[in-house]
PDB file of N, CA and C in Angstrom:
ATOM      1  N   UNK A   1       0.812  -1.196   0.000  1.00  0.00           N
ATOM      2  CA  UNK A   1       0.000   0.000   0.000  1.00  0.00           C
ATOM      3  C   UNK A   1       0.853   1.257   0.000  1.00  0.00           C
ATOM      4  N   UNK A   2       1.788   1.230   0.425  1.00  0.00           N
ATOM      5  CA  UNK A   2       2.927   2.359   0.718  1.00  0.00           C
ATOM      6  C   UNK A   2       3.488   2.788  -0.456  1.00  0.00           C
ATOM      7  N   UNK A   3       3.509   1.984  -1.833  1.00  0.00           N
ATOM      8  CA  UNK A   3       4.166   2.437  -2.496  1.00  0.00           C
ATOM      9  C   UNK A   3       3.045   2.879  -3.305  1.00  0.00           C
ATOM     10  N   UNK A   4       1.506   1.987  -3.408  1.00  0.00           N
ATOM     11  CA  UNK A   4       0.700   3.266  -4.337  1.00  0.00           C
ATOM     12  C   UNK A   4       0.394   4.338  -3.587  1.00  0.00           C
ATOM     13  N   UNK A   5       0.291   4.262  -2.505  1.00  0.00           N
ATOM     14  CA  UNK A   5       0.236   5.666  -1.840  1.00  0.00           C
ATOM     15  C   UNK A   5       1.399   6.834  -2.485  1.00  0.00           C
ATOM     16  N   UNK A   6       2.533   6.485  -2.695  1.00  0.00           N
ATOM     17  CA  UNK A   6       3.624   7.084  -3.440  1.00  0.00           C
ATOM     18  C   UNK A   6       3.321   7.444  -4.701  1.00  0.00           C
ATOM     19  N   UNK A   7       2.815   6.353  -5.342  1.00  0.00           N
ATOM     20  CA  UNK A   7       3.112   6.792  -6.673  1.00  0.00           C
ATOM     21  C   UNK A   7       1.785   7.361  -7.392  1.00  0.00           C
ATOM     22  N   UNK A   8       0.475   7.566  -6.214  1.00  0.00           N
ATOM     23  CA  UNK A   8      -0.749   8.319  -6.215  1.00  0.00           C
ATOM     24  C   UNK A   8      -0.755   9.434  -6.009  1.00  0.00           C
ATOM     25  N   UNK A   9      -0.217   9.705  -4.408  1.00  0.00           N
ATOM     26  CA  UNK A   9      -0.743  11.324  -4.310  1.00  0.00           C
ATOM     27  C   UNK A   9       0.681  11.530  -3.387  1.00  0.00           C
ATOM     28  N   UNK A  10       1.947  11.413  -3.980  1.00  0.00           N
ATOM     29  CA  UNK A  10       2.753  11.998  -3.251  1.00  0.00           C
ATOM     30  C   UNK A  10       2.951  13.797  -3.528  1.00  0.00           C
ATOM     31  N   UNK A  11       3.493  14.174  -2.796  1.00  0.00           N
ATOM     32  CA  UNK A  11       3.573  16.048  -2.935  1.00  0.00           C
ATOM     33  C   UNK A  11       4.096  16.286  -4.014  1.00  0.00           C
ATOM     34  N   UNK A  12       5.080  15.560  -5.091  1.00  0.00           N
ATOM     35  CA  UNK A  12       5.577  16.071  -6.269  1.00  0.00           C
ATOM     36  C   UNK A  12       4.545  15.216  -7.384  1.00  0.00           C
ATOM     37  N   UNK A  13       3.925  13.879  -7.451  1.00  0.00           N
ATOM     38  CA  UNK A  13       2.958  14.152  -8.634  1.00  0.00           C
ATOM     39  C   UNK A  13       1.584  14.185  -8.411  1.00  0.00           C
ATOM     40  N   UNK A  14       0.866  14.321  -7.343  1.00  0.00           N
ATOM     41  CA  UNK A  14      -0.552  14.865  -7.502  1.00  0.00           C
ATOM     42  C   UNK A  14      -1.270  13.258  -6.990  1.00  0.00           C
ATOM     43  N   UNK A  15      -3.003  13.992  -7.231  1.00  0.00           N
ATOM     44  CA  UNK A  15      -3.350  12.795  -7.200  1.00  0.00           C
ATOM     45  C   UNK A  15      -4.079  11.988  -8.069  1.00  0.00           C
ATOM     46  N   UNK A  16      -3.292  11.498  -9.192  1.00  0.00           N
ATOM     47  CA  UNK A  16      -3.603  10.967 -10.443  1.00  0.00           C
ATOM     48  C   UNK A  16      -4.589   9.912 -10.299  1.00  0.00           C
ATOM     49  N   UNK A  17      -5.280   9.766 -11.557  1.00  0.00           N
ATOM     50  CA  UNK A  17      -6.063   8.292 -11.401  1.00  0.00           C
ATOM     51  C   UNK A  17      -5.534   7.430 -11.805  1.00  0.00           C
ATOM     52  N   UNK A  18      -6.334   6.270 -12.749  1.00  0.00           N
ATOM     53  CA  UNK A  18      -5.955   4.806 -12.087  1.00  0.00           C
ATOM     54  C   UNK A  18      -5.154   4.830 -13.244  1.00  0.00           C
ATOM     55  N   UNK A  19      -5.118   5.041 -14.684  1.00  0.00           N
ATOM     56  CA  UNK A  19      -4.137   4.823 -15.876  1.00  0.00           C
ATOM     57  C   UNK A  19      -2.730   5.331 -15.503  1.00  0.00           C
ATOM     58  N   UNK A  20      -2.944   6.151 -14.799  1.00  0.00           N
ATOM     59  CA  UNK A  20      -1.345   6.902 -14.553  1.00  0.00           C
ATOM     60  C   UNK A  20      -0.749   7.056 -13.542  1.00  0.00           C
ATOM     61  N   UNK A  21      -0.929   6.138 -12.137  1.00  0.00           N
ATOM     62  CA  UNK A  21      -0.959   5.497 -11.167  1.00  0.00           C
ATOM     63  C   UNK A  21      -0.610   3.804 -11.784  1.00  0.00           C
ATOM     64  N   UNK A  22      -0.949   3.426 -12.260  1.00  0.00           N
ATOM     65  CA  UNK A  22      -0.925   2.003 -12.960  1.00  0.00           C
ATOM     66  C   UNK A  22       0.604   2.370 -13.751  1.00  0.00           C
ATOM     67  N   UNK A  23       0.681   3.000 -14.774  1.00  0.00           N
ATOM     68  CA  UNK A  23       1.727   3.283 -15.781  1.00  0.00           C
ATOM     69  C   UNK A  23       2.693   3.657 -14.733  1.00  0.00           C
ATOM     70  N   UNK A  24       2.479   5.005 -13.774  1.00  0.00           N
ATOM     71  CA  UNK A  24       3.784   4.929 -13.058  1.00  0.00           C
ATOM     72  C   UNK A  24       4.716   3.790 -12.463  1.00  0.00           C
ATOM     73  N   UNK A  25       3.947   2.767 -11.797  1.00  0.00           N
ATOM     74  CA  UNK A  25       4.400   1.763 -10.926  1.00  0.00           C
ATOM     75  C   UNK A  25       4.813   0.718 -11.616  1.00  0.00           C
ATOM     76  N   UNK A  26       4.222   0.441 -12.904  1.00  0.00           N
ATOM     77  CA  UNK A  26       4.596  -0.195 -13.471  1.00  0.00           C
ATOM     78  C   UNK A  26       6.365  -0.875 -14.718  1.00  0.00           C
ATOM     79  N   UNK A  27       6.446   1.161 -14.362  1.00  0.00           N
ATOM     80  CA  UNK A  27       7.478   1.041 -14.692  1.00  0.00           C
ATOM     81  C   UNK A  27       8.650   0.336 -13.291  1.00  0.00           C
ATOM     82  N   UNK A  28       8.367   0.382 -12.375  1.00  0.00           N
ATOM     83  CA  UNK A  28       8.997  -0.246 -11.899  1.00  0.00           C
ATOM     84  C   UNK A  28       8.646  -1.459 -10.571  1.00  0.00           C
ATOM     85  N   UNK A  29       7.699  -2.241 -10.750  1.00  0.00           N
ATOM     86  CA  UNK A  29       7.385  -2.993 -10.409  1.00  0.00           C
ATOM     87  C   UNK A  29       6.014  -3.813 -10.760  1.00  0.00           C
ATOM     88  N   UNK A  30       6.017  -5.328 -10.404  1.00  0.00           N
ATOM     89  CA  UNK A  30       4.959  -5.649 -10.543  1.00  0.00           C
ATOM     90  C   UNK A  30       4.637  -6.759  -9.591  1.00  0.00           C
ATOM     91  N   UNK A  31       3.163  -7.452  -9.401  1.00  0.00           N
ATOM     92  CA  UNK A  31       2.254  -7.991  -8.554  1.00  0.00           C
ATOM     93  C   UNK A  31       1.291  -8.430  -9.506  1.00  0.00           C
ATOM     94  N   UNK A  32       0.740  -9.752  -8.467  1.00  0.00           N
ATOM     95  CA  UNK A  32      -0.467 -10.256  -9.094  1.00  0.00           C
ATOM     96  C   UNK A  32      -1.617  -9.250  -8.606  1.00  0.00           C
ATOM     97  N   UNK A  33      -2.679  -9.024  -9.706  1.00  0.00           N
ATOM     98  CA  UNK A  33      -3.710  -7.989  -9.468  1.00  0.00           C
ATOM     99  C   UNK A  33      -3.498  -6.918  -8.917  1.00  0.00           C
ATOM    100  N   UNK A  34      -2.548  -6.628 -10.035  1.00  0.00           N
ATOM    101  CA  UNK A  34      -1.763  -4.704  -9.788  1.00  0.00           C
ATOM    102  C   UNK A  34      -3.076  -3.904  -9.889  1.00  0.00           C
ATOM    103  N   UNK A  35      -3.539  -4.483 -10.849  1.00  0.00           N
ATOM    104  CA  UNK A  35      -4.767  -3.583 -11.511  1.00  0.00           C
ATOM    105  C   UNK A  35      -5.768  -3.356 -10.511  1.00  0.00           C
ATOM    106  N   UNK A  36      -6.497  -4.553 -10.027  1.00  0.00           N
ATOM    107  CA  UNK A  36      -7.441  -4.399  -9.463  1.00  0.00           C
ATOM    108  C   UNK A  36      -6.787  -3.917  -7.788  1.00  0.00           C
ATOM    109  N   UNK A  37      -5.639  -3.842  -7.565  1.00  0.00           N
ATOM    110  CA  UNK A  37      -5.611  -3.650  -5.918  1.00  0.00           C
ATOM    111  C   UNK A  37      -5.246  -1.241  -5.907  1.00  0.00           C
ATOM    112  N   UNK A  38      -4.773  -1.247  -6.936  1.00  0.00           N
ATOM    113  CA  UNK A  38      -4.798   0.166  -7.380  1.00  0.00           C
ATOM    114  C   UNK A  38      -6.085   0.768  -7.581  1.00  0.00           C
ATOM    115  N   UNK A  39      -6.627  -0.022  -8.502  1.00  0.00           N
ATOM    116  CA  UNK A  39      -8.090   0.820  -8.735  1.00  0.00           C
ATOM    117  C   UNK A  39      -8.862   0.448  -6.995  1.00  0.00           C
ATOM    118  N   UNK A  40      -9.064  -0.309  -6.779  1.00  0.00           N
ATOM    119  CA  UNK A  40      -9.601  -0.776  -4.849  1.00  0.00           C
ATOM    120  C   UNK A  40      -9.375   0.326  -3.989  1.00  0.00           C
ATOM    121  N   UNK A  41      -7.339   1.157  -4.682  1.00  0.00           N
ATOM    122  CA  UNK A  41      -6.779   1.715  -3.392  1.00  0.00           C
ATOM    123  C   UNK A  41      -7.300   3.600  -3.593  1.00  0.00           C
ATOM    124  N   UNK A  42      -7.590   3.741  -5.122  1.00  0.00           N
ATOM    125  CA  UNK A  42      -7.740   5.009  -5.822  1.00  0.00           C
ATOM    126  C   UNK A  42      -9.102   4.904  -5.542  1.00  0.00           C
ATOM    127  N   UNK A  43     -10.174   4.116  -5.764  1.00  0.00           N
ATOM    128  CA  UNK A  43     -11.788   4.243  -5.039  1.00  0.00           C
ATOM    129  C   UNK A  43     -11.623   4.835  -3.361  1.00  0.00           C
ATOM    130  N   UNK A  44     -10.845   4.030  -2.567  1.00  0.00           N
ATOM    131  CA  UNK A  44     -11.152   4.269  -1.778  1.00  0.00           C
ATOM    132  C   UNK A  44     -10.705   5.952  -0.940  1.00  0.00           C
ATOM    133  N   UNK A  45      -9.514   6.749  -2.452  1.00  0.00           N
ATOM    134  CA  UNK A  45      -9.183   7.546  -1.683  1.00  0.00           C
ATOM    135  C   UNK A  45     -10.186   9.088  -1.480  1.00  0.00           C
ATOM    136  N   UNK A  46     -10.075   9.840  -0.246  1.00  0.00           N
ATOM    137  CA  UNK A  46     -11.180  10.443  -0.212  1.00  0.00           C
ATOM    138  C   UNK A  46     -10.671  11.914  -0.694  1.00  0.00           C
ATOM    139  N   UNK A  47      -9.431  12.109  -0.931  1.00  0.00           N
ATOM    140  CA  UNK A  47      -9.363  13.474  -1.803  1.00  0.00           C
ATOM    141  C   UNK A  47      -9.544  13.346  -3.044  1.00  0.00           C
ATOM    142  N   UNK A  48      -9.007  12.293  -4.032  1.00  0.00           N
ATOM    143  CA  UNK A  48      -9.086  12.209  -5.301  1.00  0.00           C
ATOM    144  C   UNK A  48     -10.503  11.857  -5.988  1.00  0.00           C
ATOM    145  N   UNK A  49     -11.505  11.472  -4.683  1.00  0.00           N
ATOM    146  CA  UNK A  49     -13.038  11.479  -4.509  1.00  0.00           C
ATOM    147  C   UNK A  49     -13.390  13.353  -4.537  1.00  0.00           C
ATOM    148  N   UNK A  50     -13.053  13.612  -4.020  1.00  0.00           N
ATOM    149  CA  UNK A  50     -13.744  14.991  -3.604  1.00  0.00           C
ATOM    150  C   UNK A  50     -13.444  15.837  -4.578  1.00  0.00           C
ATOM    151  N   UNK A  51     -12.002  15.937  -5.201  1.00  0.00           N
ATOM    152  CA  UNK A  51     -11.088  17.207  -5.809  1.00  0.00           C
ATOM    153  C   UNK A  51     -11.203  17.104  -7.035  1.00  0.00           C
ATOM    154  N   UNK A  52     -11.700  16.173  -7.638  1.00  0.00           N
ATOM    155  CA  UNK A  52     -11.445  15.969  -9.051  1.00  0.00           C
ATOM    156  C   UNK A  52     -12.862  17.000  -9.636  1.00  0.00           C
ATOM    157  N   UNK A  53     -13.036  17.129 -10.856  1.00  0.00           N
ATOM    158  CA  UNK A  53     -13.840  17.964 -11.225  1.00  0.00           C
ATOM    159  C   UNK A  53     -15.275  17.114 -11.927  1.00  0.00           C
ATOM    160  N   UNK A  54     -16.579  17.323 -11.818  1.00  0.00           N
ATOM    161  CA  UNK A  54     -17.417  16.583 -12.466  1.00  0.00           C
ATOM    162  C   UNK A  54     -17.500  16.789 -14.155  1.00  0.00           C
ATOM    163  N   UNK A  55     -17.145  15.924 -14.789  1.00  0.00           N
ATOM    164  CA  UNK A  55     -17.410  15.877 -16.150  1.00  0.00           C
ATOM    165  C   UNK A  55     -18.648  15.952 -16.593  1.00  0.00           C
ATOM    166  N   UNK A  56     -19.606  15.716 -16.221  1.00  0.00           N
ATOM    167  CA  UNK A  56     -21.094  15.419 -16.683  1.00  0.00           C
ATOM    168  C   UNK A  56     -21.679  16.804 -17.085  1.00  0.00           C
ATOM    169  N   UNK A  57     -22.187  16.697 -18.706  1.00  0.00           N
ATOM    170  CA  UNK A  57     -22.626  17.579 -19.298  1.00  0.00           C
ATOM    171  C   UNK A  57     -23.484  18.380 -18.766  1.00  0.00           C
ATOM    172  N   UNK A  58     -23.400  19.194 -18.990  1.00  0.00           N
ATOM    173  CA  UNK A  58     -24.993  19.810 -17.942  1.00  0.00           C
ATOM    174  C   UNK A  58     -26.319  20.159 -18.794  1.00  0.00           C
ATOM    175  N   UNK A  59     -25.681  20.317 -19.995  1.00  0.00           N
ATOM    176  CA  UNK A  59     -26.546  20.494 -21.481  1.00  0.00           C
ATOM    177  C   UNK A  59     -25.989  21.269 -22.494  1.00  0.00           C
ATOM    178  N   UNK A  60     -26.899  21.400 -23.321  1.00  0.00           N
ATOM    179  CA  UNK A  60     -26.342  21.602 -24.707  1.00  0.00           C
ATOM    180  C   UNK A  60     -25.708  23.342 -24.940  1.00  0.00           C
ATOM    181  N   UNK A  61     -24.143  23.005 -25.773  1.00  0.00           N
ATOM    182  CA  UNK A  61     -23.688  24.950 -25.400  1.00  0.00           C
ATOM    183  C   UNK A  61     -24.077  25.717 -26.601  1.00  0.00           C
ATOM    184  N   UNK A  62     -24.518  26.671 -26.408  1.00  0.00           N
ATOM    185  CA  UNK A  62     -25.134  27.470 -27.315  1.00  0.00           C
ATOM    186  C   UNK A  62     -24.119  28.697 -27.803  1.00  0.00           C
ATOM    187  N   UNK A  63     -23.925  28.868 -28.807  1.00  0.00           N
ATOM    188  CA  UNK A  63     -22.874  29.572 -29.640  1.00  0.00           C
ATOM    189  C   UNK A  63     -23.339  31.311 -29.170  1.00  0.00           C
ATOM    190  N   UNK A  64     -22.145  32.287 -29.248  1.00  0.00           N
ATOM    191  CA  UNK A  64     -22.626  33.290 -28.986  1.00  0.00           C
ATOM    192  C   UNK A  64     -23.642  34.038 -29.870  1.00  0.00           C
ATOM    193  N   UNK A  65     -24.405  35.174 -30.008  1.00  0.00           N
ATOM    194  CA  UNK A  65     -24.928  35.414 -31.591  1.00  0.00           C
ATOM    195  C   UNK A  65     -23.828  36.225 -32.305  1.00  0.00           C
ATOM    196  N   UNK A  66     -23.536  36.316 -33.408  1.00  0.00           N
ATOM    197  CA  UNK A  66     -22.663  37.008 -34.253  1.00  0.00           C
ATOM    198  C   UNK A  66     -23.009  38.812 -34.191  1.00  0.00           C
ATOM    199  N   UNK A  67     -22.327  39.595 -33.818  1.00  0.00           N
ATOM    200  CA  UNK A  67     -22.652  40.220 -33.882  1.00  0.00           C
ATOM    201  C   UNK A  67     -23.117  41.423 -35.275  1.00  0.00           C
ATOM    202  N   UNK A  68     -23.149  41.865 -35.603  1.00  0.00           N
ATOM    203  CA  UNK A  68     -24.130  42.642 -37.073  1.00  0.00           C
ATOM    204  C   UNK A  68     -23.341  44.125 -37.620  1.00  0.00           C
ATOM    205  N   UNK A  69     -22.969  44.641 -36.484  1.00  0.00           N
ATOM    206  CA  UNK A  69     -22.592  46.375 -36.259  1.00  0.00           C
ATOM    207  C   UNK A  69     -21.565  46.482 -35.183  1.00  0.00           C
ATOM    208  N   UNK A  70     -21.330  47.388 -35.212  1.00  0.00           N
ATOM    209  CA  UNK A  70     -20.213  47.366 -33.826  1.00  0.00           C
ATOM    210  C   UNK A  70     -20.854  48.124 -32.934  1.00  0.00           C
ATOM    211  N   UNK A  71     -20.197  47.923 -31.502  1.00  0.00           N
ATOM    212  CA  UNK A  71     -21.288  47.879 -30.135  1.00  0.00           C
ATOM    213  C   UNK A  71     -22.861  46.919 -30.285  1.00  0.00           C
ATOM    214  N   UNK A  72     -22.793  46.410 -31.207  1.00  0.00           N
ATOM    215  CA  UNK A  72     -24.047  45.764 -30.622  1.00  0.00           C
ATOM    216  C   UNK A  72     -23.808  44.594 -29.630  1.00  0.00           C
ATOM    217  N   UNK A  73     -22.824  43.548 -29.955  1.00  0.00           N
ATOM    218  CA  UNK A  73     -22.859  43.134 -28.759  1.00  0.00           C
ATOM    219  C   UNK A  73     -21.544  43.405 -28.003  1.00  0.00           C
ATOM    220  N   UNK A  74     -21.694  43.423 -26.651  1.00  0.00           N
ATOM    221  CA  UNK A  74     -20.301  43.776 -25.349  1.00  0.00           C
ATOM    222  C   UNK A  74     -19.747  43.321 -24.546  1.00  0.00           C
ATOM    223  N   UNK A  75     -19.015  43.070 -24.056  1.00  0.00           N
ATOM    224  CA  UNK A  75     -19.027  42.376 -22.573  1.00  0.00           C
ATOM    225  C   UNK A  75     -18.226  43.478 -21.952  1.00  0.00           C
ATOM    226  N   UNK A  76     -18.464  43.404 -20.828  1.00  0.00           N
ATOM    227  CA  UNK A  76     -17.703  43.849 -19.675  1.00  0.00           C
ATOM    228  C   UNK A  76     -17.245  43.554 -18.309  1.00  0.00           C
ATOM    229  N   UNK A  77     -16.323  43.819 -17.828  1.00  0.00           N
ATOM    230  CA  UNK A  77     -15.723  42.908 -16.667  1.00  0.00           C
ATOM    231  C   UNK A  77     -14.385  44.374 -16.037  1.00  0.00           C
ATOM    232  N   UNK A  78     -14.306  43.619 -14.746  1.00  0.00           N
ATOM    233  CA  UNK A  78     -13.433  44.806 -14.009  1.00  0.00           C
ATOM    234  C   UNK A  78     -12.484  43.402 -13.534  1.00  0.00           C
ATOM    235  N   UNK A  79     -11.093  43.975 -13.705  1.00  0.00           N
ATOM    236  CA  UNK A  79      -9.364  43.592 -13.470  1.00  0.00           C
ATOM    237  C   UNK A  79      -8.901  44.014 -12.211  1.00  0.00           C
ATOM    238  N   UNK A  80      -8.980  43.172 -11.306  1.00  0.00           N
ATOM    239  CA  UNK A  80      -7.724  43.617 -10.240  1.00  0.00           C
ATOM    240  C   UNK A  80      -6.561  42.938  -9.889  1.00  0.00           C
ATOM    241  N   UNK A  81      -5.789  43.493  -8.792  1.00  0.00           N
ATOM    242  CA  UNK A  81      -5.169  43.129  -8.917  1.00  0.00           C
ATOM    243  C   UNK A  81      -3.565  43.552  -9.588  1.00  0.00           C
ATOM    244  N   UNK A  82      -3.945  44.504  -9.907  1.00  0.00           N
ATOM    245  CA  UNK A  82      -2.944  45.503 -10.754  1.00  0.00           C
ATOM    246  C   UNK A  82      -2.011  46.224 -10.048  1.00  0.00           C
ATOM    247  N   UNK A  83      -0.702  46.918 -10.286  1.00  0.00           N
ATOM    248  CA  UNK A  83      -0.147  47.641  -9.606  1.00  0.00           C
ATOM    249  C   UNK A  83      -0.897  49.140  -9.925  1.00  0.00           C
ATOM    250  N   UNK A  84      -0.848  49.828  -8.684  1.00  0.00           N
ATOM    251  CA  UNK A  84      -1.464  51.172  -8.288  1.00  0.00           C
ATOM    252  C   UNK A  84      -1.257  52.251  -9.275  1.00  0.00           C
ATOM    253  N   UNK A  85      -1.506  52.950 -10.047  1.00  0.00           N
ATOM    254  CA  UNK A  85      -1.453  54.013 -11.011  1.00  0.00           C
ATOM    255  C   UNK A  85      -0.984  55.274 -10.147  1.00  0.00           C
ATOM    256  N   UNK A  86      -0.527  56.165 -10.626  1.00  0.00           N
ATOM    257  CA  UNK A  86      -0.266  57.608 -10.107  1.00  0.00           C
ATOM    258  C   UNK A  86      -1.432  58.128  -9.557  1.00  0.00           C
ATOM    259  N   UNK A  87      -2.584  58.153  -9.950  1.00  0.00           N
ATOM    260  CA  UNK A  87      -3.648  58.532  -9.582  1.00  0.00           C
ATOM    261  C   UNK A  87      -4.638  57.505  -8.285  1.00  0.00           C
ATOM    262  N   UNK A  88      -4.240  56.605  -8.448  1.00  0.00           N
ATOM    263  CA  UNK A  88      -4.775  55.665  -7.184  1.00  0.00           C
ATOM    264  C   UNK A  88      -5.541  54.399  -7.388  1.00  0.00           C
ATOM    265  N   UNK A  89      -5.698  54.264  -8.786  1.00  0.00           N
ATOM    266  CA  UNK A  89      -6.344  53.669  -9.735  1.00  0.00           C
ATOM    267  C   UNK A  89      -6.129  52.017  -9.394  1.00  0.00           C
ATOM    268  N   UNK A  90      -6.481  50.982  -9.189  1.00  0.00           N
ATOM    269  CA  UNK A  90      -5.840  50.028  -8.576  1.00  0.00           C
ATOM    270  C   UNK A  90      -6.762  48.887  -9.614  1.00  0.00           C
ATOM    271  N   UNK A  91      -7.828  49.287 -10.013  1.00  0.00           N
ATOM    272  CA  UNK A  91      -8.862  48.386 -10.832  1.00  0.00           C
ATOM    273  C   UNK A  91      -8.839  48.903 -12.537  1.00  0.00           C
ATOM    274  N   UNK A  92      -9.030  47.732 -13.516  1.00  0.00           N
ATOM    275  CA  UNK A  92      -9.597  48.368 -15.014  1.00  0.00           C
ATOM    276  C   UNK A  92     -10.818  47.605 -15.010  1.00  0.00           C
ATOM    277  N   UNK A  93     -11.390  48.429 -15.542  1.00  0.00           N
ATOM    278  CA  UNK A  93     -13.252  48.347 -16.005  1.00  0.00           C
ATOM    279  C   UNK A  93     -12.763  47.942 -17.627  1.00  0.00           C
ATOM    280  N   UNK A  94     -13.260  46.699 -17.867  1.00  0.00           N
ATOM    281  CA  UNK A  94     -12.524  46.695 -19.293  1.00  0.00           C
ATOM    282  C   UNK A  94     -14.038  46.571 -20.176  1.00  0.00           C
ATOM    283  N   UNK A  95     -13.729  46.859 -20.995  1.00  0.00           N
ATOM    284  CA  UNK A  95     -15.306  47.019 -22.086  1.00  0.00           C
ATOM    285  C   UNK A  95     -14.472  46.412 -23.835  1.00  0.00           C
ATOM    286  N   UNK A  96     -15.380  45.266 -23.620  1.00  0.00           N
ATOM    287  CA  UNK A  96     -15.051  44.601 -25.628  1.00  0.00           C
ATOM    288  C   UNK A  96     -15.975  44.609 -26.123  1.00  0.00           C
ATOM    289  N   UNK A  97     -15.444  45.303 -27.870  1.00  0.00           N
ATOM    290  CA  UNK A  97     -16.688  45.235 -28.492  1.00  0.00           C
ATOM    291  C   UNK A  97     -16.314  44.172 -29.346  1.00  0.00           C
ATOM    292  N   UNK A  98     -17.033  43.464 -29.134  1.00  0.00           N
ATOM    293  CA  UNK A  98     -17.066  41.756 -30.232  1.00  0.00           C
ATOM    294  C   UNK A  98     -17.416  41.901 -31.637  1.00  0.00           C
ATOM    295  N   UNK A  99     -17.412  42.451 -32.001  1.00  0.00           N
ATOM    296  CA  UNK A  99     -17.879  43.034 -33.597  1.00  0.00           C
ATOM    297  C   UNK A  99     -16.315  43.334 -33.981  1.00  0.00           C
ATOM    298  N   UNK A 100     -15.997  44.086 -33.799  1.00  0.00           N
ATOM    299  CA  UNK A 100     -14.260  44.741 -33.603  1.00  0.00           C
ATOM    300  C   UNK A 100     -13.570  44.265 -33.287  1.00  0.00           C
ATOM    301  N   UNK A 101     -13.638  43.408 -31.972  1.00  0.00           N
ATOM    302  CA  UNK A 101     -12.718  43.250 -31.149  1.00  0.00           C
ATOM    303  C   UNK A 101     -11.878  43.747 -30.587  1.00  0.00           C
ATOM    304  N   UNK A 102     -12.444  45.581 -29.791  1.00  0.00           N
ATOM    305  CA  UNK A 102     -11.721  46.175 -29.817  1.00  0.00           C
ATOM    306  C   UNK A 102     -11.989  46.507 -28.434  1.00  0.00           C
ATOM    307  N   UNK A 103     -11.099  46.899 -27.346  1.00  0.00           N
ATOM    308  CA  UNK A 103     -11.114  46.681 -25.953  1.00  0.00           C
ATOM    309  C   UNK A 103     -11.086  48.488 -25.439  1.00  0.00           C
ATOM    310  N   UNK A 104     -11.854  48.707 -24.500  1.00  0.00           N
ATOM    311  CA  UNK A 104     -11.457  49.803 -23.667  1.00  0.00           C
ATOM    312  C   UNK A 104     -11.097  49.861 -22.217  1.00  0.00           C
ATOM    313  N   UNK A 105     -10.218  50.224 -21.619  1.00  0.00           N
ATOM    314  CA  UNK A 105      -9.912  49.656 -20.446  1.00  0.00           C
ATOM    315  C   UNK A 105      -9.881  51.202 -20.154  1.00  0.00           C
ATOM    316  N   UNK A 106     -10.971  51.335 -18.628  1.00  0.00           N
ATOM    317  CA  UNK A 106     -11.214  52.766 -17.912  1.00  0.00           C
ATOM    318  C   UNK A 106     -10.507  52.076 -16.694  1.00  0.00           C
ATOM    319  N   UNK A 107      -9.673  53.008 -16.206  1.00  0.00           N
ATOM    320  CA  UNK A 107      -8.982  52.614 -14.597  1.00  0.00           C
ATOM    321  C   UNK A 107      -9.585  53.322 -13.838  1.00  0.00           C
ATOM    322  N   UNK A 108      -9.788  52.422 -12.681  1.00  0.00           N
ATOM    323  CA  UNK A 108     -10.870  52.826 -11.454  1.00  0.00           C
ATOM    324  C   UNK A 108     -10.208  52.447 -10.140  1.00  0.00           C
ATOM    325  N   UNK A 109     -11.402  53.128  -9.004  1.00  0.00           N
ATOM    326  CA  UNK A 109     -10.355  52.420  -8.053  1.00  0.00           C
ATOM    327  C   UNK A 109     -11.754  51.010  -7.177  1.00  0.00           C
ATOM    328  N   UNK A 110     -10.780  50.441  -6.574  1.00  0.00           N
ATOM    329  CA  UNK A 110     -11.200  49.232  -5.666  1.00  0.00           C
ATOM    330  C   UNK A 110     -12.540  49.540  -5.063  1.00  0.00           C
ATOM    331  N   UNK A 111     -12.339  50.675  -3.885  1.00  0.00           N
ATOM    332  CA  UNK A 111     -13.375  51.466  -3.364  1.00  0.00           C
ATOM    333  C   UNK A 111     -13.962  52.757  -3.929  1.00  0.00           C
ATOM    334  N   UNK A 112     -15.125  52.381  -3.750  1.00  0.00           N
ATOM    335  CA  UNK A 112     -16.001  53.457  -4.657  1.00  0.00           C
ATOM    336  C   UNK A 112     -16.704  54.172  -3.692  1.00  0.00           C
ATOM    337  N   UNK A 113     -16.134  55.463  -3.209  1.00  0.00           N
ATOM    338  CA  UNK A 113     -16.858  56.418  -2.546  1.00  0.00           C
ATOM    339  C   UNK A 113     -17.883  57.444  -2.709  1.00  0.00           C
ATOM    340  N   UNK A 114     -19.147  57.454  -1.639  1.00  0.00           N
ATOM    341  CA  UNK A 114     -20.177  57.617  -2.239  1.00  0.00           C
ATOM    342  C   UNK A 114     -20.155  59.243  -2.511  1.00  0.00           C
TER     343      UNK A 114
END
C-alpha cells in the first residue's frame, strides 16, 4: 500500500487516477492484481473522490450570436489586482466590443466612494 500511496498522491505528482498510477508503478514494479488492488486503493481515496472535477454535461452549449454592427454586442468585466497608477487607480473596467474586437480599459479604483 505504501508504495501506491507514493506513486498516487505523493507532494511532487498529484493525485492521479488509475491509468497513470498504474503506468507509473509499473514502470517499476509488478504484482499479481496490480490492476485491481490500485483501482480498490484510488476508489477508496477520499481526496481524489472529492477534488477531481465533475465531467457530466450539464446540457447543450449554445454559440454566442454574431454580432451585425459594432457595439451591438459587449461584454464587460473589471481587473484587479494591478499595480497602483499615479492617480490611485488600482482596478480596469474593461469594455469589448465583439464586432471589432476592440477593448477599452477605464482605470478605477477598488473602493467606490459615495
Amino acid at each position: 500500500m505504501h508504495v501506491i500511496r507514493e506513486a498516487h498522491a505523493s507532494r511532487v505528482s498529484g493525485h492521479f487516477g488509475v491509468g497513470k498510477t498504474v503506468a507509473q508503478l509499473q514502470r517499476y514494479c509488478y504484482w499479481s492484481q496490480m490492476n485491481e488492488t490500485i483501482v480498490k486503493y484510488i476508489k477508496g481515496c477520499v481526496m481524489s473522490s472529492t477534488s477531481k472535477p465533475n465531467n457530466k454535461k450539464l446540457g447543450f452549449y449554445m454559440p454566442r450570436p454574431i454580432p451585425f454592427r459594432p457595439w451591438d454586442n459587449i461584454s464587460m468585466d473589471f481587473v484587479g489586482g494591478i499595480p497602483m497608477f499615479r492617480k490611485g487607480h488600482d482596478y480596469l473596467y474593461v469594455v469589448v466590443d465583439r464586432f471589432r474586437k476592440m477593448c477599452i480599459l477605464v482605470p478605477c479604483k477598488k473602493k467606490v466612494s459615495p
